[in-house]
C-alpha atoms as a PDB file:
ATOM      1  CA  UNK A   1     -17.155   4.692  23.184  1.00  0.00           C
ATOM      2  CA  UNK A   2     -17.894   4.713  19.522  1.00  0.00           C
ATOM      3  CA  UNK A   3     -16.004   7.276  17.355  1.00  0.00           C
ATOM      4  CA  UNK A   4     -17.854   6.349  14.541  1.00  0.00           C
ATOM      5  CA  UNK A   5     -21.600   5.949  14.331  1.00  0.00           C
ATOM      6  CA  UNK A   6     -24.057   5.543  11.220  1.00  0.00           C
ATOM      7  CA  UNK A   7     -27.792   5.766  11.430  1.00  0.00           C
ATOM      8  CA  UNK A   8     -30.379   5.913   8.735  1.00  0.00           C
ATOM      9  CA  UNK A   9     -27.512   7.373   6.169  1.00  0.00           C
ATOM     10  CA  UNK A  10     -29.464   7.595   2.502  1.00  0.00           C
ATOM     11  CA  UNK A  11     -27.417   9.601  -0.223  1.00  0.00           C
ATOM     12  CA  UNK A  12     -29.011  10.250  -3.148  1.00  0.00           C
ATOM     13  CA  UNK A  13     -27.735  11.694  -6.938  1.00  0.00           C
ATOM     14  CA  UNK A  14     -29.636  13.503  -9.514  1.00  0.00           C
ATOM     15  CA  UNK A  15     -31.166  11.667 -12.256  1.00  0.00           C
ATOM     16  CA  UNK A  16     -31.402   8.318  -9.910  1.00  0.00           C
ATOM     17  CA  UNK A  17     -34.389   6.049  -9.611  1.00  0.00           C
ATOM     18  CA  UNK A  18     -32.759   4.958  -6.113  1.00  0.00           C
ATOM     19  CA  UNK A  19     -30.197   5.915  -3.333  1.00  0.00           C
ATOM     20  CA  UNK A  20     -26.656   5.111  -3.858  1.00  0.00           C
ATOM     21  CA  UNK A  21     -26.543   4.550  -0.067  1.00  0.00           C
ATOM     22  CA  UNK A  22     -30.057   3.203   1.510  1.00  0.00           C
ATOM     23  CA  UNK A  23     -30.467   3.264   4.924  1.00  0.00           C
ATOM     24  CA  UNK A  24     -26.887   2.317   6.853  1.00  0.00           C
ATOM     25  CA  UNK A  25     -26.145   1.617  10.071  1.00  0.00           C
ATOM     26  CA  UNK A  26     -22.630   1.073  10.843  1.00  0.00           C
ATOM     27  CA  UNK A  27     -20.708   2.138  14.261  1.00  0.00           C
ATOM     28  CA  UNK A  28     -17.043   1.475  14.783  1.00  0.00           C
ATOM     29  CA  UNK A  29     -15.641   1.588  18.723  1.00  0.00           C
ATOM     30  CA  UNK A  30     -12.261   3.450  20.373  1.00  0.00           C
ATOM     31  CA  UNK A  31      -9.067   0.675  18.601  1.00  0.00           C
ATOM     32  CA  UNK A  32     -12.002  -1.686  16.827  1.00  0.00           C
ATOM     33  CA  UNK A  33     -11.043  -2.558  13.212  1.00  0.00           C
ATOM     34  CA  UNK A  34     -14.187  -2.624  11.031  1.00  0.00           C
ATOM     35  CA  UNK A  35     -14.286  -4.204   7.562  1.00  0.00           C
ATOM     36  CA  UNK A  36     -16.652  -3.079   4.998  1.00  0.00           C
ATOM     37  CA  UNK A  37     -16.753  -5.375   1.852  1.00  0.00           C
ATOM     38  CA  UNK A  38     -19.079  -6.226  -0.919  1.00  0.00           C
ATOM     39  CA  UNK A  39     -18.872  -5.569  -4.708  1.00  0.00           C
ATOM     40  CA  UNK A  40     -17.449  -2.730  -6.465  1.00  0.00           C
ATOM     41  CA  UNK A  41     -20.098   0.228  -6.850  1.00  0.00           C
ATOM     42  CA  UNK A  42     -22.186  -1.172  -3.805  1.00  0.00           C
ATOM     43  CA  UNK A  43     -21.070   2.235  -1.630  1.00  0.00           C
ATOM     44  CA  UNK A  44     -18.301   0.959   0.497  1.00  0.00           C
ATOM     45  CA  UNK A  45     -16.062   4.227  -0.463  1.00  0.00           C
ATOM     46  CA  UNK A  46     -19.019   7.037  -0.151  1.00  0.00           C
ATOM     47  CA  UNK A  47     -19.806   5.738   2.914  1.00  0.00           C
ATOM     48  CA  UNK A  48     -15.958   6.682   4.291  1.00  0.00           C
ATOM     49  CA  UNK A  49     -16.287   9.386   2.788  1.00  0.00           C
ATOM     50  CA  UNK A  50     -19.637  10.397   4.120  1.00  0.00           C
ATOM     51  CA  UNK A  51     -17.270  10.240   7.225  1.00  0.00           C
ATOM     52  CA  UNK A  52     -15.215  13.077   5.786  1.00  0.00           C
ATOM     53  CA  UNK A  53     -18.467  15.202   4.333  1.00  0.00           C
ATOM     54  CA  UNK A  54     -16.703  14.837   1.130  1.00  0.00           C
ATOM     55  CA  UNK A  55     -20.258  14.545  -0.837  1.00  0.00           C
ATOM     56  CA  UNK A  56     -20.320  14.059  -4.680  1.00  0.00           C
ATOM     57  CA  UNK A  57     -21.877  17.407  -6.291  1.00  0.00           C
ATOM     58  CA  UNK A  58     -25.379  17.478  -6.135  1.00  0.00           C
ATOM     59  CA  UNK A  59     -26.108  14.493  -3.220  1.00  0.00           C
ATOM     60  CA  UNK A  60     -28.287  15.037  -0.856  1.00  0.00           C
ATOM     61  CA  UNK A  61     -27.580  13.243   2.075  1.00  0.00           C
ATOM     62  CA  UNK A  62     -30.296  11.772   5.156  1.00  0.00           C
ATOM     63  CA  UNK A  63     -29.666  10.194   8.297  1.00  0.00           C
ATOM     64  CA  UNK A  64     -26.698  11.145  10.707  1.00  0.00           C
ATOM     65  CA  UNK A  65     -23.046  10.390  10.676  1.00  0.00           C
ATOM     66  CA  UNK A  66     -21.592  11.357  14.486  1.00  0.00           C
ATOM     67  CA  UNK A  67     -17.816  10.863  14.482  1.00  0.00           C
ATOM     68  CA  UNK A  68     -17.155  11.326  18.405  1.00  0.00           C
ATOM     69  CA  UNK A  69     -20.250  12.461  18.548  1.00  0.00           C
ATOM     70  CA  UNK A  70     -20.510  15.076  16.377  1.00  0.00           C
ATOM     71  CA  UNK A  71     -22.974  15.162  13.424  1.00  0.00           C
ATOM     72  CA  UNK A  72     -20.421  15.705  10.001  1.00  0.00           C
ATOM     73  CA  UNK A  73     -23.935  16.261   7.475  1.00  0.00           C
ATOM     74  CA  UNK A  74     -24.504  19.211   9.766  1.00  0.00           C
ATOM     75  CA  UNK A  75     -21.212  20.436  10.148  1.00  0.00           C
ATOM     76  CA  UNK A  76     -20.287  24.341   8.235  1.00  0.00           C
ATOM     77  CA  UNK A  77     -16.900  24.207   6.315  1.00  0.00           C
ATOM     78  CA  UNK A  78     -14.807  25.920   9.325  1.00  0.00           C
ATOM     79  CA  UNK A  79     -15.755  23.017  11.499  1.00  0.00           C
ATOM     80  CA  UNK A  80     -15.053  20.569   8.693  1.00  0.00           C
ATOM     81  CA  UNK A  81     -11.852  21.688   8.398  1.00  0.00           C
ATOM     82  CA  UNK A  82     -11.327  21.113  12.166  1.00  0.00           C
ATOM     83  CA  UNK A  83     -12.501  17.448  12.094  1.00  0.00           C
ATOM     84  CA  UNK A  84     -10.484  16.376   8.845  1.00  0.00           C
ATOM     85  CA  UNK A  85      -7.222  17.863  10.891  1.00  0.00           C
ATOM     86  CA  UNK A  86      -7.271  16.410  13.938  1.00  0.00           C
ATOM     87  CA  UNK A  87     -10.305  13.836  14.357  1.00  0.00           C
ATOM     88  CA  UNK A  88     -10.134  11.637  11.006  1.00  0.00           C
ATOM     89  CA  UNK A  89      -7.857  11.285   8.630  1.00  0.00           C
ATOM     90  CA  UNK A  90      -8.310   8.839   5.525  1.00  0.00           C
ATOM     91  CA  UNK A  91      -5.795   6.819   3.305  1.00  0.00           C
ATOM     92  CA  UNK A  92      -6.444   6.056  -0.318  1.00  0.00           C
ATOM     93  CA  UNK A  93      -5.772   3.325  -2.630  1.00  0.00           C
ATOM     94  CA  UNK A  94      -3.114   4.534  -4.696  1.00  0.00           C
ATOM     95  CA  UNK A  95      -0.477   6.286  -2.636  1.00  0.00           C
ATOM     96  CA  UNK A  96       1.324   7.731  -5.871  1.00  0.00           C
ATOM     97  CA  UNK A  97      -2.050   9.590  -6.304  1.00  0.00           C
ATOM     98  CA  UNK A  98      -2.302  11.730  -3.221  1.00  0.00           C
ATOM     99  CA  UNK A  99       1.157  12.486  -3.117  1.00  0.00           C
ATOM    100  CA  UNK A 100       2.770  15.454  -5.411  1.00  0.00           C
ATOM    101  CA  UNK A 101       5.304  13.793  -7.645  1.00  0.00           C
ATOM    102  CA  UNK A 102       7.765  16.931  -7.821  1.00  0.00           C
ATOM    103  CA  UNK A 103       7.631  17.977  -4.498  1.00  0.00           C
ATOM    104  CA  UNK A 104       9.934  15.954  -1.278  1.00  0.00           C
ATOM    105  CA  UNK A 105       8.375  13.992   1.057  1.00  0.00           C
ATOM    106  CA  UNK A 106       8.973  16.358   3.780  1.00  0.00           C
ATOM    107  CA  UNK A 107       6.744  19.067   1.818  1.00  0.00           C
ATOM    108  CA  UNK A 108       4.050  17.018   2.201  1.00  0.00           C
ATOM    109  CA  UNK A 109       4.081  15.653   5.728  1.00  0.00           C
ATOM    110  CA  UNK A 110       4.822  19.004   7.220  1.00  0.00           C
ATOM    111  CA  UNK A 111       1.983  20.384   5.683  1.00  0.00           C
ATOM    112  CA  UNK A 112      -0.313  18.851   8.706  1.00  0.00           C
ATOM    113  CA  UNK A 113       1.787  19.576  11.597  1.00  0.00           C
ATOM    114  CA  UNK A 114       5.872  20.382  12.840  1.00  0.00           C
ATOM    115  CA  UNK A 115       8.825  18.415  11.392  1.00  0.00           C
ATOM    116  CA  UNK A 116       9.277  17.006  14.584  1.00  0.00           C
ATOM    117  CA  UNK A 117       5.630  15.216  14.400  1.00  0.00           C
ATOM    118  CA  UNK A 118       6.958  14.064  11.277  1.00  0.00           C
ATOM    119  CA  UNK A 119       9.531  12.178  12.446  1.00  0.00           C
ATOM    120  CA  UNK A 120       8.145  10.617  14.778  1.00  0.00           C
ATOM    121  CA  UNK A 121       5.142   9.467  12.812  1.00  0.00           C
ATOM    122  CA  UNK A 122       7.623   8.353  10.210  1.00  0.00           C
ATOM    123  CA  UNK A 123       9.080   6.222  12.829  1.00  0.00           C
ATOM    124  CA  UNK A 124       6.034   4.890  13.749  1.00  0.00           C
ATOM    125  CA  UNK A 125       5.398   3.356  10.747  1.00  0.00           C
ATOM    126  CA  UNK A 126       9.027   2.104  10.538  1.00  0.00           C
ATOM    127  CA  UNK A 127      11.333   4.271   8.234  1.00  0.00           C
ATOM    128  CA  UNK A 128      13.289   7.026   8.812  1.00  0.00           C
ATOM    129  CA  UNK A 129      13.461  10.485   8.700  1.00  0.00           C
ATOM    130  CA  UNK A 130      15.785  10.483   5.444  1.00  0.00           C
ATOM    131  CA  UNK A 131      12.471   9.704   3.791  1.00  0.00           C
ATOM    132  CA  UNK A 132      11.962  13.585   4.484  1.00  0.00           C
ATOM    133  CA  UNK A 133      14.017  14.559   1.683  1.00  0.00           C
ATOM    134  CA  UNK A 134      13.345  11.813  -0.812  1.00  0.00           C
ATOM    135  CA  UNK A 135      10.777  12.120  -3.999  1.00  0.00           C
ATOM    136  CA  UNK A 136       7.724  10.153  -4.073  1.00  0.00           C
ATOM    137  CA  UNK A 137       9.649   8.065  -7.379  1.00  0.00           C
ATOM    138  CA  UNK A 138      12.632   7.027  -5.065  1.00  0.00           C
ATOM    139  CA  UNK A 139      10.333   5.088  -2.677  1.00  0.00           C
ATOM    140  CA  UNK A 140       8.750   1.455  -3.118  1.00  0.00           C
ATOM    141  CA  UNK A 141       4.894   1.251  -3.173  1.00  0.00           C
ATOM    142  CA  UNK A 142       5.031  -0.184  -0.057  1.00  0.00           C
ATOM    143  CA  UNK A 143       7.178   2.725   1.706  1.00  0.00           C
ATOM    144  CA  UNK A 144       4.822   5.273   0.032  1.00  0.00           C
ATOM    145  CA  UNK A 145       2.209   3.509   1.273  1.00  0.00           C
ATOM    146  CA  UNK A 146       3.485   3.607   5.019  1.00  0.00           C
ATOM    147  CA  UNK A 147       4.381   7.370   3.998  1.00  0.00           C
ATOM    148  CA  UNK A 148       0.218   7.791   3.755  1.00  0.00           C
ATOM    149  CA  UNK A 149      -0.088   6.084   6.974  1.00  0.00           C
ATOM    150  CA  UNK A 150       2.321   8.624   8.795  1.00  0.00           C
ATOM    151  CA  UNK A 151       0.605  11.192   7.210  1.00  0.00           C
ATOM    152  CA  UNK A 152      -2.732  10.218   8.426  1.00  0.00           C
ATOM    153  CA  UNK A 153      -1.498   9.864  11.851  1.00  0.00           C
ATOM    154  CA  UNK A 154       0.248  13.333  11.855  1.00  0.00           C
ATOM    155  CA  UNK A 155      -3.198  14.715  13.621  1.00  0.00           C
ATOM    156  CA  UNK A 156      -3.721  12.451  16.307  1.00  0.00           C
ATOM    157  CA  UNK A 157      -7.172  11.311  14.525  1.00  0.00           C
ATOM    158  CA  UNK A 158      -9.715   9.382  16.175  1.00  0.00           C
ATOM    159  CA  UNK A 159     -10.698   7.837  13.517  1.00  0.00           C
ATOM    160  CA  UNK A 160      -8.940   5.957  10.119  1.00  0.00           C
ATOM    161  CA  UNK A 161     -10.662   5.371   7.201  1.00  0.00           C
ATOM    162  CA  UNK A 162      -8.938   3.074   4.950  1.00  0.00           C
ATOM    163  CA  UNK A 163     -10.346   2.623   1.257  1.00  0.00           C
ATOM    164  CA  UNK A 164      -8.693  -0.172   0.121  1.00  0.00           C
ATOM    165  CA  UNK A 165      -5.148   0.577   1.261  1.00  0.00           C
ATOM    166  CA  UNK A 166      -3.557  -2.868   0.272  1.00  0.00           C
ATOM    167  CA  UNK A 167      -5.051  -3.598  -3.118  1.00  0.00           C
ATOM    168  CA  UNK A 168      -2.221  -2.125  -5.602  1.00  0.00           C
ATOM    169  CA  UNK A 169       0.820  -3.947  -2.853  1.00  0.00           C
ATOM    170  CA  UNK A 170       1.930  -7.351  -3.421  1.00  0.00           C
ATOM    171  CA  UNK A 171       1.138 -10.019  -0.917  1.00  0.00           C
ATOM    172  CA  UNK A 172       4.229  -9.182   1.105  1.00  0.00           C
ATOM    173  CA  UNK A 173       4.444  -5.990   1.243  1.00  0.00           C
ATOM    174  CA  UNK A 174       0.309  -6.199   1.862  1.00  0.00           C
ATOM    175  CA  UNK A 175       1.138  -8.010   5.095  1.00  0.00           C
ATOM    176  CA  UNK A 176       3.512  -5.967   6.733  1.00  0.00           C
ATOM    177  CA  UNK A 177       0.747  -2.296   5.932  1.00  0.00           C
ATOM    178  CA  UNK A 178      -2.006  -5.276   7.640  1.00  0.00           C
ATOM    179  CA  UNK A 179       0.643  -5.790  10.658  1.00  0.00           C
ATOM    180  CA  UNK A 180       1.426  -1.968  10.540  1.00  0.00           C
ATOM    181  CA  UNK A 181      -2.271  -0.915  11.039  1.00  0.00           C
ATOM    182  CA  UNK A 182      -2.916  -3.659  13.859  1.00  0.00           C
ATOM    183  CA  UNK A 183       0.484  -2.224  15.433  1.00  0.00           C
ATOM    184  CA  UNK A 184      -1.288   1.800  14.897  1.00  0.00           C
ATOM    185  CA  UNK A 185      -4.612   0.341  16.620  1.00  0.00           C
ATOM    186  CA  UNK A 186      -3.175  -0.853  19.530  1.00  0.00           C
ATOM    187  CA  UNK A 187      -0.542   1.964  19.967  1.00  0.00           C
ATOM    188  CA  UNK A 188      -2.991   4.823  19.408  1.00  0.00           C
ATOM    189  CA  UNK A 189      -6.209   3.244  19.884  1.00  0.00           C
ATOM    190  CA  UNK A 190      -7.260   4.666  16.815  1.00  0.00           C
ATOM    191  CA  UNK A 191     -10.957   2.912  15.195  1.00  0.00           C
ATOM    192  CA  UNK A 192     -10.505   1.852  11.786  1.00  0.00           C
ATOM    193  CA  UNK A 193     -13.458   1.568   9.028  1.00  0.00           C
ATOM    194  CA  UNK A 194     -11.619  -0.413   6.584  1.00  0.00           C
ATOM    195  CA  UNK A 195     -12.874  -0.946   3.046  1.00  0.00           C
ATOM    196  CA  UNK A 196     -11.710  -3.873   0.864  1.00  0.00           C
ATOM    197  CA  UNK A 197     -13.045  -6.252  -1.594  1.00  0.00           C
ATOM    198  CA  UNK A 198     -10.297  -9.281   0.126  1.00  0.00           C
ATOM    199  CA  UNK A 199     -12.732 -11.100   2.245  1.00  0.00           C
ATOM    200  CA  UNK A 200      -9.600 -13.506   3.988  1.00  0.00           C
ATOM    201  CA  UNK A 201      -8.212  -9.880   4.065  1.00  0.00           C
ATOM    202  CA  UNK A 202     -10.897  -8.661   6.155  1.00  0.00           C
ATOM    203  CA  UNK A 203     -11.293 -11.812   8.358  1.00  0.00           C
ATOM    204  CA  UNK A 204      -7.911 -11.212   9.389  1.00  0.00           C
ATOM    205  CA  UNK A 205      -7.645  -7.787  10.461  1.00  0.00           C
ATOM    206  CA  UNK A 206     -11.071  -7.170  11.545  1.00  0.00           C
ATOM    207  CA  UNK A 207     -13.057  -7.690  14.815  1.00  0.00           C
ATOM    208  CA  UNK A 208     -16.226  -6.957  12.695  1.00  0.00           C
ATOM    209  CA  UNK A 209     -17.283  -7.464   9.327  1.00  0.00           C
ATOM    210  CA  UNK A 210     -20.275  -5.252   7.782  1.00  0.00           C
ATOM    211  CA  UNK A 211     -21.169  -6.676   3.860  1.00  0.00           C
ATOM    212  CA  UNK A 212     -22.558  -3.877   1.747  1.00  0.00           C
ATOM    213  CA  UNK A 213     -24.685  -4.870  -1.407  1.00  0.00           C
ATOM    214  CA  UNK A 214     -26.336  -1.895  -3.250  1.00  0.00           C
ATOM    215  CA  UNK A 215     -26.689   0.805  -0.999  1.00  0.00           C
ATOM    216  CA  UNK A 216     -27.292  -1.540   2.045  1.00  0.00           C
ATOM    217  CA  UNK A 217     -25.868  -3.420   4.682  1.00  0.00           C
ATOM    218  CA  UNK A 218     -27.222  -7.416   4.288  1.00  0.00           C
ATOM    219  CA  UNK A 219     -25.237  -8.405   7.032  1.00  0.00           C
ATOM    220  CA  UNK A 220     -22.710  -7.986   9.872  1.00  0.00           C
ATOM    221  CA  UNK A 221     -21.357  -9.480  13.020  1.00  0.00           C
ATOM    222  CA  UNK A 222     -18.033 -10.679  14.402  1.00  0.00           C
ATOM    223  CA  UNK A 223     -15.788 -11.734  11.909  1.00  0.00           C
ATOM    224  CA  UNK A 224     -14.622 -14.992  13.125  1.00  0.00           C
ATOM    225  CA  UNK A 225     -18.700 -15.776  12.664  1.00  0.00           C
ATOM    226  CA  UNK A 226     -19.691 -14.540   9.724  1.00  0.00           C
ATOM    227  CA  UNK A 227     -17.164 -16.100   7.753  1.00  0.00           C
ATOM    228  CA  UNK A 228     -17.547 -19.092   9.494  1.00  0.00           C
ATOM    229  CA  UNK A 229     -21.201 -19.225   9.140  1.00  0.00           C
ATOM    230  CA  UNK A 230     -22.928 -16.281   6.856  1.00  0.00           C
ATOM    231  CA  UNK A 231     -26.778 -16.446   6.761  1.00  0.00           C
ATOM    232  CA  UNK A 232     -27.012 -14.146   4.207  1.00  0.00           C
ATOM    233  CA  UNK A 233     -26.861 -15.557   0.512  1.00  0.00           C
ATOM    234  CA  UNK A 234     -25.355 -12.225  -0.621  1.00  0.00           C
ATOM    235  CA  UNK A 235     -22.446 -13.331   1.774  1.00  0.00           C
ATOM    236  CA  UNK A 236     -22.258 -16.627   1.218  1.00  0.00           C
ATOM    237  CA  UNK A 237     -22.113 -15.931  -2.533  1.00  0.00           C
ATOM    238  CA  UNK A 238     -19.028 -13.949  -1.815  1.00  0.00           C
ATOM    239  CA  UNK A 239     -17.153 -16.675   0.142  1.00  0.00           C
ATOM    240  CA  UNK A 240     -17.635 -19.273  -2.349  1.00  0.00           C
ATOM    241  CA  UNK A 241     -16.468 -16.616  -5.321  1.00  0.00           C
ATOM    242  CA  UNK A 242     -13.134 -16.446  -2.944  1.00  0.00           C
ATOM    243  CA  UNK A 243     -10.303 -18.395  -4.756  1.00  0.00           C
ATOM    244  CA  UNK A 244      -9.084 -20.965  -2.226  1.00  0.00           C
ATOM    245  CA  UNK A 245      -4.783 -21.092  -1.952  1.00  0.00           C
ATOM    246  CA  UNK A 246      -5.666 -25.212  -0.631  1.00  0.00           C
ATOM    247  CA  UNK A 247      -7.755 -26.201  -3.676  1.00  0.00           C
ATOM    248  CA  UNK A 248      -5.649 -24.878  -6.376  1.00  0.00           C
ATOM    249  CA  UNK A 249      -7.387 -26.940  -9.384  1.00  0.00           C
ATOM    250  CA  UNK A 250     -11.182 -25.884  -8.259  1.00  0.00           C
ATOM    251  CA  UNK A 251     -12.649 -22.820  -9.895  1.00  0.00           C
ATOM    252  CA  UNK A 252     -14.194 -20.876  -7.546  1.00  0.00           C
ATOM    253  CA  UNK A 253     -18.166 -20.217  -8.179  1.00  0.00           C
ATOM    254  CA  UNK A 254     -18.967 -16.682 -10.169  1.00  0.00           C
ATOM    255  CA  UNK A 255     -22.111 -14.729  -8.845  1.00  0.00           C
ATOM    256  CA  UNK A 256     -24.452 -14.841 -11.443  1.00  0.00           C
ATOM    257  CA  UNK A 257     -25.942 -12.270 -13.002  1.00  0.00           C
ATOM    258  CA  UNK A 258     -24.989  -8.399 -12.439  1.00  0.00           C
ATOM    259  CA  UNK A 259     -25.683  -5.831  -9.448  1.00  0.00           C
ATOM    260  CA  UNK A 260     -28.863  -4.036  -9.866  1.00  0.00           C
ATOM    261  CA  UNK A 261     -28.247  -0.872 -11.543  1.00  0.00           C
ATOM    262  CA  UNK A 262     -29.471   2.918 -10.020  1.00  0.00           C
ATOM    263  CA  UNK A 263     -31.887   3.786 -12.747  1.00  0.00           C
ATOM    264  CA  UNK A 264     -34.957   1.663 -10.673  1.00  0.00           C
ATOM    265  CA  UNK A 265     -36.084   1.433  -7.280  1.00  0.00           C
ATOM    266  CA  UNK A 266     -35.736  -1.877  -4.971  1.00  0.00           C
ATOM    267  CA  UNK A 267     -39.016  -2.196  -3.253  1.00  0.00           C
ATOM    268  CA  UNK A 268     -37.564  -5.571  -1.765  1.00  0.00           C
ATOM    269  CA  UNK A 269     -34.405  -7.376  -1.280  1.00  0.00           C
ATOM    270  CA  UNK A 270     -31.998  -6.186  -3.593  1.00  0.00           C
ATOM    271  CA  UNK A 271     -29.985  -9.231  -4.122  1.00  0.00           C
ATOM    272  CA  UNK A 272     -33.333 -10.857  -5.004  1.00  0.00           C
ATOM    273  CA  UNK A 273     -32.665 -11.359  -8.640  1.00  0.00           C
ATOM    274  CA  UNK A 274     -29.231 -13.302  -8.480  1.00  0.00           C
ATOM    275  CA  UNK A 275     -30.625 -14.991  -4.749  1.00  0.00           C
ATOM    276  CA  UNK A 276     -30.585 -19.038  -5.355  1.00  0.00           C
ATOM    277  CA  UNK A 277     -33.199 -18.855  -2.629  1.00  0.00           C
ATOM    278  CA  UNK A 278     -35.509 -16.261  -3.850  1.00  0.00           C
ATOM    279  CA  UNK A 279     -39.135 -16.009  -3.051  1.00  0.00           C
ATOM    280  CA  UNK A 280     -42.038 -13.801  -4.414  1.00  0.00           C
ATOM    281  CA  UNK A 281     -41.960 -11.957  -0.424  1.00  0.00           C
ATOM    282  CA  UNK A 282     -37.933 -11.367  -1.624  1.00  0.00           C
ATOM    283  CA  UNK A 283     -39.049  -8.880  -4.996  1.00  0.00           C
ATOM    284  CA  UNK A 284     -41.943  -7.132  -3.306  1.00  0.00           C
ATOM    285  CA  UNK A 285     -41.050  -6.398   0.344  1.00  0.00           C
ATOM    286  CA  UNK A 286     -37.843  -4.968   1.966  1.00  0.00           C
ATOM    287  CA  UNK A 287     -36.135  -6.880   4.481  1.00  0.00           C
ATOM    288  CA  UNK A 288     -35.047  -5.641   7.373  1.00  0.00           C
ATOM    289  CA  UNK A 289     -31.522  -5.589  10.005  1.00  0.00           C
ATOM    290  CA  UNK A 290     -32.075  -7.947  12.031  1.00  0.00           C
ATOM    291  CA  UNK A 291     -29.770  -9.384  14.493  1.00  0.00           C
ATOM    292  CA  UNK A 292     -27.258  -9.274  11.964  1.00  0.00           C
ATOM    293  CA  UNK A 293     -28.918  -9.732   8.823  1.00  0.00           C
ATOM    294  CA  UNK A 294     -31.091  -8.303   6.241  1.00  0.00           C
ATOM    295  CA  UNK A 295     -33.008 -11.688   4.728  1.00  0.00           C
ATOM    296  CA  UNK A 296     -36.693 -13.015   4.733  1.00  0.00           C
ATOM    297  CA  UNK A 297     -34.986 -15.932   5.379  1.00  0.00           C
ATOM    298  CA  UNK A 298     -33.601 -15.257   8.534  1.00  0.00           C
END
């Protein structure tokens, strides 16, 4: 059963030429991990947080976004409330931001459910319950980090969106939160839509990889494939822009030119003008999904 599912979603802002988000299909399954990567500003982030119905003022959102089968776009507030309690939770990038700085620990993990659910979630993600009277200052980034976990786990949700939850941790301490949310999927068989810009990252912890370039998904399949062989230049682009640990003196290759920017439509492919193998078809007609990938080329 899929607890997430994506069809058609467009979300557009005033004063755009374009949609910020053009057309997605994504669905993530009961415990499946599901990385989204691409560029920064190609709408990996709205589109968890399309999963929330946190819209930015003035969108106006198309399509349908069903988590466990419910449509969020349509949802009123009271129902909203409901979902974001006990069906999905999120966690951020930067712990320290979410958390009140002057308030304990304990204030803010009781706030979604009993003390008791507190410790045990706290548990869960492997520290104790003294963490319940500590200040957000007195913990590592890491342990604030698994603090966010607990929290989003103190509803029993369905669902965990995860924007980038390892980017401001060091390599370490980013491979224990990786362990800890293979550990949560497998204990709670909660789905995970999982945002990041690390593509070895993604390749580790997901089972499928979706790659998000302007508004659109290029390409997707099972991760152990796509990275092994990406049809899409857009992905293949990224790989080779991925700094390799085993060839320390090579310079990985830069993406040339920019992303295309939201003040003109993109009647075709919108990787088209930084595409090594672009073709007149490529400017003038949109390619579309499919089996896997969004390319004139195939």
């Amino acid at each position: 059963m899929n607890v997430l599912e994506i069809e058609g979603l467009t979300l557009r802002l005033p004063r755009t030429a374009r949609p910020v988000l053009d057309g997605v299909d994504l669905t993530v399954g009961a415990a499946e991990i599901v990385a989204l990567v691409g560029e920064s500003g190609s709408g990996k982030s709205l589109t968890l947080r399309t999963a929330l119905g946190l819209l930015p003022r003035g969108a106006v959102a198309g399509g349908s976004v069903r988590v466990t089968g419910d449509d969020v776009l349509a949802m009123p507030p009271a129902r909203l409330r409901d979902l974001r309690s006990h069906t999905v939770s999120m966690i951020f990038q930067d712990p320290r931001a979410g958390i009140n700085p002057v308030r304990r620990l304990g204030d803010f993990l009781t706030e979604g459910g009993p003390v008791e659910r507190a410790r045990e979630m706290l548990s869960a993600v492997g520290l104790t319950e003294r963490v319940l009277r500590q200040y957000p200052h007195e913990l590592s980034g890491g342990m604030l980090q698994r603090v966010m976990i607990a929290a989003a786990l103190m509803g029993d949700p369905r669902l965990l969106l995860c924007d980038e939850p390892t980017t401001a941790l060091d390599v370490t301490i980013q491979a224990e939160i990786v362990a800890l949310l293979a550990e949560v999927r497998g204990r709670f068989g909660t789905g995970m839509l999982f945002v990041t810009h690390d593509l070895e990252l993604a390749a580790a912890i997901s089972d499928r990889v979706a790659v998000m370039y302007a508004g659109r998904i290029v390409e997707h399949g099972q991760a152990e494939t796509l990275f092994a062989a990406p049809r899409h230049p857009y992905t293949a682009a990224l790989l080779a822009a991925t700094p390799r640990v085993d060839l320390p003196d090579q310079l990985p290759a830069a993406i040339q030119g920019q992303p295309p920017g939201l003040d003109r439509e993109l009647p075709g492919c919108p990787f088209a003008d930084r595409c090594p193998r672009v073709i007149e078809r490529c400017r003038t007609e949109r390619p579309h999904l499919l089996e896997g990938v969004a390319c004139h080329h195939g």
